[in-house]
Protein backbone atom coordinates (compact mmCIF):
# COMPACT_ATOMS: atom_id res chain seq x y z
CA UNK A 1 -39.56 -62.26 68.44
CA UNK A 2 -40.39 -59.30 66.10
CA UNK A 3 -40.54 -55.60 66.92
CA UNK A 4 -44.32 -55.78 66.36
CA UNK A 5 -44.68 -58.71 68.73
CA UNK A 6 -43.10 -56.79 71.66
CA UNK A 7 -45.52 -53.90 70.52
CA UNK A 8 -48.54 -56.29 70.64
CA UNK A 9 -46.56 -57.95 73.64
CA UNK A 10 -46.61 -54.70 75.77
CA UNK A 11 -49.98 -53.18 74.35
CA UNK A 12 -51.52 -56.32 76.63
CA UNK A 13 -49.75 -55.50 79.19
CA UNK A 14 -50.24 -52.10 79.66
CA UNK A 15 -53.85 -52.88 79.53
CA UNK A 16 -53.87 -55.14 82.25
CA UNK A 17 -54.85 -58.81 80.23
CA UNK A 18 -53.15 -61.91 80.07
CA UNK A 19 -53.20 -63.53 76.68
CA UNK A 20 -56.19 -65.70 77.01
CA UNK A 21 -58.17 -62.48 77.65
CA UNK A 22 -56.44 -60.51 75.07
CA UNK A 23 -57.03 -63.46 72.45
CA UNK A 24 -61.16 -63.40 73.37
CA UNK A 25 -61.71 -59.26 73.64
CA UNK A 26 -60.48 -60.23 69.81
CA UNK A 27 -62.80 -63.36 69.22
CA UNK A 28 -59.31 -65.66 68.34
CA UNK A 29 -57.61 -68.33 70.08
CA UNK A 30 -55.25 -68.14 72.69
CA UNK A 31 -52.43 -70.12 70.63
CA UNK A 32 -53.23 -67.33 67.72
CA UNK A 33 -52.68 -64.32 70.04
CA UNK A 34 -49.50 -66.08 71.47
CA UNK A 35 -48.31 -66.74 68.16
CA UNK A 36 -48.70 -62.67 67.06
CA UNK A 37 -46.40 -62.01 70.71
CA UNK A 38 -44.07 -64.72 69.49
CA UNK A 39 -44.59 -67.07 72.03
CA UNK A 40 -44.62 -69.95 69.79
CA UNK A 41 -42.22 -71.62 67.70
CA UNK A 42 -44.88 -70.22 64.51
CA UNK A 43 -45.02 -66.73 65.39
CA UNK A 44 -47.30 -64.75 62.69
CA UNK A 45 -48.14 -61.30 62.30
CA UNK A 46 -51.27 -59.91 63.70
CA UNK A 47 -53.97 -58.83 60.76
CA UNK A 48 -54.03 -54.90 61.14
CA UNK A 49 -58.16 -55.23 61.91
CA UNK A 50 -57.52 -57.69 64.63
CA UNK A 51 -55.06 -54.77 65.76
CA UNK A 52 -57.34 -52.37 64.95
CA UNK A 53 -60.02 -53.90 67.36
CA UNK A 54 -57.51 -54.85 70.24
CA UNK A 55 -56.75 -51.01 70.39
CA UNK A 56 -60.26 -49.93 70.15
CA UNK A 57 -61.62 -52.33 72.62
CA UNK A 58 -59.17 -51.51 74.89
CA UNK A 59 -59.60 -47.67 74.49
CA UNK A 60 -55.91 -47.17 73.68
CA UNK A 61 -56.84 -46.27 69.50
CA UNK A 62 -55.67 -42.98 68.61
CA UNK A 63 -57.80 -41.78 66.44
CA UNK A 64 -61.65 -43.66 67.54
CA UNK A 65 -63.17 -45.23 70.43
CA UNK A 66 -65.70 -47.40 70.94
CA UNK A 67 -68.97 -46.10 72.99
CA UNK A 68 -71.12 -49.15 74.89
CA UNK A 69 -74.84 -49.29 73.56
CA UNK A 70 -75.90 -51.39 76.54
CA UNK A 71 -77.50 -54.93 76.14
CA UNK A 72 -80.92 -53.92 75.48
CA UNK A 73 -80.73 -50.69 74.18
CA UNK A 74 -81.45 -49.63 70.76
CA UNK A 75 -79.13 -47.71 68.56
CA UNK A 76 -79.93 -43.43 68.90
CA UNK A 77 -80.37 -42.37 65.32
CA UNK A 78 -81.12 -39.12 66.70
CA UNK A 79 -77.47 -38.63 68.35
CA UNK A 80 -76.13 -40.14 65.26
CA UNK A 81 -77.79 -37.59 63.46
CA UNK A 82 -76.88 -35.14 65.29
CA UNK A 83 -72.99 -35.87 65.56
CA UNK A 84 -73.36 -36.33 62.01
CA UNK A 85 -74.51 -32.61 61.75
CA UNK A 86 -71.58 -31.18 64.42
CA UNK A 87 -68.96 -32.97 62.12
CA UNK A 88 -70.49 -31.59 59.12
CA UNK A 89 -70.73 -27.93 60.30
CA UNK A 90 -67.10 -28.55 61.69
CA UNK A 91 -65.87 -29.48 58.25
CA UNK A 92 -67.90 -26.53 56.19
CA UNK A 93 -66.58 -24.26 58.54
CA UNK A 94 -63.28 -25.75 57.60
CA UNK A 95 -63.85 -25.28 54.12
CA UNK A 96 -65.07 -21.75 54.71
CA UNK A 97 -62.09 -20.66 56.48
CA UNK A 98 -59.63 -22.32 53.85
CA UNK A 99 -62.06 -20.73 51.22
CA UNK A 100 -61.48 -17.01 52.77
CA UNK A 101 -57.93 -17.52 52.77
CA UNK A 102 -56.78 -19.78 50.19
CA UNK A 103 -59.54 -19.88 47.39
CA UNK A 104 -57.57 -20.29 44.59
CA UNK A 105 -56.27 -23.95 46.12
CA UNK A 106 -59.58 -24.68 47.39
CA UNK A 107 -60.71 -27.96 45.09
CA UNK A 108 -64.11 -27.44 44.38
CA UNK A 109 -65.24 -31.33 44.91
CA UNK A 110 -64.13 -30.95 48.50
CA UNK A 111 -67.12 -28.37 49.11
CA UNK A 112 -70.07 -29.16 50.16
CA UNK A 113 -73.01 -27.10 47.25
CA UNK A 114 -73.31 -23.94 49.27
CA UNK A 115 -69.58 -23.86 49.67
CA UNK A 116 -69.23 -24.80 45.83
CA UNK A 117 -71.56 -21.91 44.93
CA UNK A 118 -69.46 -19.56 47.20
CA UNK A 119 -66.34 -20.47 45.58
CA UNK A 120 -67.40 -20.17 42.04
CA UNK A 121 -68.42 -16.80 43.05
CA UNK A 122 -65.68 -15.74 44.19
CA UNK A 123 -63.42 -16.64 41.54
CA UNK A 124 -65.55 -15.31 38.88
CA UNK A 125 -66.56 -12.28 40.63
């Protein structure tokens, strides 16, 4: 048994599944996910997306998470757009802070056009 098995071993544990239910959060067979734990005489290595979704579904990912639509309900465009907006006022103010302090590092494709305009300005004025 790998290191990564135990990992995947334990990460199924800790969130409370046997392998069978582990193996169809994941859409896979339960003789595939025993075979990423090491169970089987042809242990393999899990793909890193299967990974990917096992963490994601199970809300242990540590960077995303995955937020339930509902069965009949239609995707919000609007709260995409919107979250879409935060992020992007998050990141300009990013850029704005690293542009007060640090223009000279500043890389002028990571601005957005206001920010590039602001930039140029500054280092030509």
């Amino acid at each position: 048994m790998s290191n990564n098995s135990e990992i995947i071993r334990a990460a199924r544990e800790a969130a409370g599944l046997s392998a069978r239910e582990a193996a169809r959060l994941v859409d896979v067979t339960q003789i595939t996910w025993q075979r990423w734990e090491g169970q089987t005489s042809r242990d393999t290595e899990i793909p890193f997306a299967y990974w990917e979704l096992f963490l994601l579904k199970t809300g242990k990912h540590p960077t995303h998470m995955m937020i339930e639509r509902g069965v009949n309900s239609e995707p919000n465009f609007e709260l995409f757009a919107e979250i879409v907006r935060i992020a992007e006022r998050e990141e300009c103010a990013k850029l704005c802070d690293k542009l007060d302090n640090d223009a000279d590092h500043l890389h002028p494709n990571d601005c957005s056009d206001a920010i590039r305009k602001r930039h140029n300005a500054k280092l030509t004025g």
